[in-house]
C-alpha atoms as a PDB file:
ATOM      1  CA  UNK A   1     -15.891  13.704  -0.266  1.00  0.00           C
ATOM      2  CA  UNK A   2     -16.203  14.474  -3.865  1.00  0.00           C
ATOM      3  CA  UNK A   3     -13.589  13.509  -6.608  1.00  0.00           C
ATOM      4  CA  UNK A   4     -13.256  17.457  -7.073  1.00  0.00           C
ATOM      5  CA  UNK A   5     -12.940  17.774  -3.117  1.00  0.00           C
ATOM      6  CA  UNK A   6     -10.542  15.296  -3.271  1.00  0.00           C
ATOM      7  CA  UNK A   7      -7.832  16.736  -5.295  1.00  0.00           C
ATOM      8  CA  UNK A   8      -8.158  20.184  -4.081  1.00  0.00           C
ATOM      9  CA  UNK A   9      -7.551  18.337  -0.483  1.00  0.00           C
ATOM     10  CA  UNK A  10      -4.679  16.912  -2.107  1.00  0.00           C
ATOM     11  CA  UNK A  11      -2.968  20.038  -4.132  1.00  0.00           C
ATOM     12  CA  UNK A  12      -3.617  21.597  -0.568  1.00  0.00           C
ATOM     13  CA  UNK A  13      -1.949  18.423   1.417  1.00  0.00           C
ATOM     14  CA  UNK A  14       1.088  18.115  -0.953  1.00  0.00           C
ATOM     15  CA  UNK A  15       1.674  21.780  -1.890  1.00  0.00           C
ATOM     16  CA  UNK A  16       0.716  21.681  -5.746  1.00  0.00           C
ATOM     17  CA  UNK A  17      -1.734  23.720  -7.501  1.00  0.00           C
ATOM     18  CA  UNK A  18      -5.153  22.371  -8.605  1.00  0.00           C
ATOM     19  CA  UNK A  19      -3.734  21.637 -11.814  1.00  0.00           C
ATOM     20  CA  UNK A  20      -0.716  19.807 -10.803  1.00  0.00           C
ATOM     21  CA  UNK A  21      -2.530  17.830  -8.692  1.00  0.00           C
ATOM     22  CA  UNK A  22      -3.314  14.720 -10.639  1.00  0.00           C
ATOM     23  CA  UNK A  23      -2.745  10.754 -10.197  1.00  0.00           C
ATOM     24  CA  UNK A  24      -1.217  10.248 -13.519  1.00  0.00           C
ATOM     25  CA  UNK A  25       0.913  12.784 -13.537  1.00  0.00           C
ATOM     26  CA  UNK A  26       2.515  11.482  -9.997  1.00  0.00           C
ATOM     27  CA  UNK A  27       5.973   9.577  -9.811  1.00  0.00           C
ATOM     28  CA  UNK A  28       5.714   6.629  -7.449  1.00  0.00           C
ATOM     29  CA  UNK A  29       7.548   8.818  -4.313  1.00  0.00           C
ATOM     30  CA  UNK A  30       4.958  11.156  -4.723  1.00  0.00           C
ATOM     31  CA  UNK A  31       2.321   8.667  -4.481  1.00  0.00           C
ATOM     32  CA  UNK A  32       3.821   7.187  -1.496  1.00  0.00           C
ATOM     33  CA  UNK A  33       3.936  10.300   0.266  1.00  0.00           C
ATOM     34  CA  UNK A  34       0.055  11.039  -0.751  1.00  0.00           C
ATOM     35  CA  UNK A  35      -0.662   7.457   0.706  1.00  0.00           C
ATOM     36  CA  UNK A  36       1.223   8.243   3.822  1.00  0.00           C
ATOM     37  CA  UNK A  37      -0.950  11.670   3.887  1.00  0.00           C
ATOM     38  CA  UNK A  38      -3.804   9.681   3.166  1.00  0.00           C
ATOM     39  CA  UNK A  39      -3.369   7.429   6.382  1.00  0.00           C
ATOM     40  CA  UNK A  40      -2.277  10.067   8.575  1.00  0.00           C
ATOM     41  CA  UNK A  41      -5.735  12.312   7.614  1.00  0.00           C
ATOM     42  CA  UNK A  42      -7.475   9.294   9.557  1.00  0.00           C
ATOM     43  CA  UNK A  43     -10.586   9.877   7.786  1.00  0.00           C
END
């Protein structure tokens, strides 16, 4: 998956827009839940 496939995945997965959706702007809850999301995608 690309880096740009990646975060859309991810503004899709946690319900932000493409340009919310970025690591560094993430508190550590929401990084746990994308790790839980993550895991659960079973990739």
């Amino acid at each position: 998956m690309s880096r740009s496939a990646a975060y859309r995945w991810m503004a899709e997965a946690m319900g932000l827009t493409e340009a919310e959706a970025h690591i560094g702007r993430m508190d550590p809850d929401a990084c746990r839940r994308l790790i839980d999301l993550v895991d659960r995608r079973g990739d």
